[in-house]
Protein backbone atom coordinates (compact mmCIF):
# COMPACT_ATOMS: atom_id res chain seq x y z
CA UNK A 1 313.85 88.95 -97.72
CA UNK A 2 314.66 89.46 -101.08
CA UNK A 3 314.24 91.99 -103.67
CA UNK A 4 311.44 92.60 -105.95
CA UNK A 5 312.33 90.94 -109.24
CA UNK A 6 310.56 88.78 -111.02
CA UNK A 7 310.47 85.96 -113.32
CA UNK A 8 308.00 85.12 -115.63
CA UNK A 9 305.81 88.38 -115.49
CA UNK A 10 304.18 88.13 -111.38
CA UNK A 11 306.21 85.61 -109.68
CA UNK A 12 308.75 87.00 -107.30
CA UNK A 13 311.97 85.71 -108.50
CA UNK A 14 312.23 84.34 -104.32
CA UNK A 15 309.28 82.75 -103.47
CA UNK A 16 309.49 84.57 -100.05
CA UNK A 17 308.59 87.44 -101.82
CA UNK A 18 305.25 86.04 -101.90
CA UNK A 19 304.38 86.79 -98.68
CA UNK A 20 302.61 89.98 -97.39
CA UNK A 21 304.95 92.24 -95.94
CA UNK A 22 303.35 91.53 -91.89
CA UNK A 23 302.90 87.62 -92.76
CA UNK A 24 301.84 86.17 -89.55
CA UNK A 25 303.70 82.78 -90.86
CA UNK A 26 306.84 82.58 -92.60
CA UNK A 27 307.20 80.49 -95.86
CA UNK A 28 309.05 77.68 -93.88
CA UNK A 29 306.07 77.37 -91.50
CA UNK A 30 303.75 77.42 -94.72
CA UNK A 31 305.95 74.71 -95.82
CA UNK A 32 305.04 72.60 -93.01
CA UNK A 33 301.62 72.58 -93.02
CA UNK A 34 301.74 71.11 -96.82
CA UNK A 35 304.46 68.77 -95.63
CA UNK A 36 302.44 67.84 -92.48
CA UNK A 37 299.16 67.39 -94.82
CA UNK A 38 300.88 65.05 -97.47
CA UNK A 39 300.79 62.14 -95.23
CA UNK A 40 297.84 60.13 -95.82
CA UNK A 41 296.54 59.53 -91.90
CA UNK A 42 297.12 63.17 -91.14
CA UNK A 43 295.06 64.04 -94.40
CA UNK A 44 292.28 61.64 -93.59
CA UNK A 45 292.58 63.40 -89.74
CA UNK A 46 292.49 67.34 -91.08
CA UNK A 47 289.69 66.19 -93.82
CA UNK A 48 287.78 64.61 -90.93
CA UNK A 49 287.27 67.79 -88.62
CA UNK A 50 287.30 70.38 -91.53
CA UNK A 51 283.88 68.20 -93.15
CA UNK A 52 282.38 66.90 -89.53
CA UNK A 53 283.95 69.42 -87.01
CA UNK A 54 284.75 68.75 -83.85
CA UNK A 55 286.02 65.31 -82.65
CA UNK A 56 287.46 63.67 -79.87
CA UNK A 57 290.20 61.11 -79.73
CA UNK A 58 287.56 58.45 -79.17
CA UNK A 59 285.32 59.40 -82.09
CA UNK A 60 288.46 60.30 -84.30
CA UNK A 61 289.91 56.21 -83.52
CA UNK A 62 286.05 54.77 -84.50
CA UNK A 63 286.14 56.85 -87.77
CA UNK A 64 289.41 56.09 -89.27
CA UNK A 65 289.87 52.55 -87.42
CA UNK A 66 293.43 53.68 -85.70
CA UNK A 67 295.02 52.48 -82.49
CA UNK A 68 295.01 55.66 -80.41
CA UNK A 69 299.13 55.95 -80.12
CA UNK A 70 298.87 56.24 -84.15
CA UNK A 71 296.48 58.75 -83.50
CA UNK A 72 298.03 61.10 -81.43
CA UNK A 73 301.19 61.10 -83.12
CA UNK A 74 299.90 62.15 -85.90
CA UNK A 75 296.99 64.70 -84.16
CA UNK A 76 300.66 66.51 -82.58
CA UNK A 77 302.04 66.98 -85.51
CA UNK A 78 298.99 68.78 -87.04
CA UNK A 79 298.81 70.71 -84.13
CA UNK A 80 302.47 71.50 -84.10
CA UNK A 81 301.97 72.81 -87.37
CA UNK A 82 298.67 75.16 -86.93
CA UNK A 83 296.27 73.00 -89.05
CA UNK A 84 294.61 71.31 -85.89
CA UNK A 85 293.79 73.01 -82.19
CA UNK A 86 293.57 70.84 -79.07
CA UNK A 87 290.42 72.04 -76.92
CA UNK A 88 289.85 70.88 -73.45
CA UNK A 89 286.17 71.87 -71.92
CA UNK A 90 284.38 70.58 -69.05
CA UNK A 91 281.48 68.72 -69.24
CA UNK A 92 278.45 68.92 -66.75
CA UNK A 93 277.97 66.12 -64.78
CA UNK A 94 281.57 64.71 -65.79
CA UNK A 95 284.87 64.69 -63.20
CA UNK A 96 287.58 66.33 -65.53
CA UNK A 97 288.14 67.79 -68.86
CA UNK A 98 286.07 66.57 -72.66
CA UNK A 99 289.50 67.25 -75.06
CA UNK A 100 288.67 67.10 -78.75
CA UNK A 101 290.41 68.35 -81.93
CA UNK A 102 289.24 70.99 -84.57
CA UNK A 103 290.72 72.42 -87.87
CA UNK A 104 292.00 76.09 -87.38
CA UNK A 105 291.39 78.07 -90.61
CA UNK A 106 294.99 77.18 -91.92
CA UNK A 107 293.67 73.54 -91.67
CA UNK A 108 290.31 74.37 -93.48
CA UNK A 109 292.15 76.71 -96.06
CA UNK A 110 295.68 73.82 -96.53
CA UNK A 111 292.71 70.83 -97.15
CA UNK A 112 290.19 72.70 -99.55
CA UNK A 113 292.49 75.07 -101.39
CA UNK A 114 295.41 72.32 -101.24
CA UNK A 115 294.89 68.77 -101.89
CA UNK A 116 290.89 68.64 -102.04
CA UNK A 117 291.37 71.29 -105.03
CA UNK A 118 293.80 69.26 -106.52
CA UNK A 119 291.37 66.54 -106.49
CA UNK A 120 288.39 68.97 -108.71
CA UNK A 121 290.63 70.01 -110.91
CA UNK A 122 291.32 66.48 -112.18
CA UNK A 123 287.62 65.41 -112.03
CA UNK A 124 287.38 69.08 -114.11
CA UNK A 125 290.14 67.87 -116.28
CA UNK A 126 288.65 64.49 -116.68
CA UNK A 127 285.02 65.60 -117.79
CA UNK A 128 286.55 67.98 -120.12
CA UNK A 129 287.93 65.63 -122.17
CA UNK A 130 285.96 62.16 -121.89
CA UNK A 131 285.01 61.42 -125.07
CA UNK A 132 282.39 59.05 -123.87
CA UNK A 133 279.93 61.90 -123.42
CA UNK A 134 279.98 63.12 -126.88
């Protein structure tokens, strides 16, 4: 890690110097999740489960009209990332296991604080300075 300097009054001059001295993640694996979020199907996957919860494969194909090969591809790589957890449970009266998919709190925190606050803020931006409400 680097040293303590900054730039620009409270930015670390290395952005890994952003990170609480135990981080559970490092910046790479931050890096990631963004990266793993900026593809539209994945988006449309996290924003799915973080605003209607749990899902299975099934329900998760139906919503977002996906051929289920597309789907888990891109379910792994939101789980390989932390932003989605698999969960297997059995059901009663049901031979085998119910899998579906939920956000983890990275998932909940990437979509809401990431690209879903991007999204206010323009709509913020917007209404601030539409003259056609004057």
């Amino acid at each position: 890690m680097a040293t303590d300097q900054t730039v620009n009054g409270d930015a670390p001059e290395d952005p890994e110097d952003l990170l609480p001295e135990e981080s559970v993640l490092s910046l790479d694996e931050y890096l990631d999740m963004h990266t793993a979020v900026g593809h539209r199907t994945r988006y449309e996957i996290l924003y799915r489960l973080v605003h209607s919860g749990a899902m299975s494969p099934k329900e998760l194909e139906a919503t977002l009209d996906i051929d289920d090969s597309t789907l888990h591809y891109h379910l792994n790589k939101l789980v390989d990332v932390g932003l989605v957890e698999k969960r297997q449970r059995t059901e009663r009266g049901q031979d085998g296991l119910y899998t579906y998919y939920r956000a983890t709190v990275y998932g909940e925190v990437t979509l809401t604080d990431g690209v879903d606050a991007l999204i206010r803020g323009e709509q913020a931006f917007g209404e601030m300075y539409d003259s056609s409400t004057s």
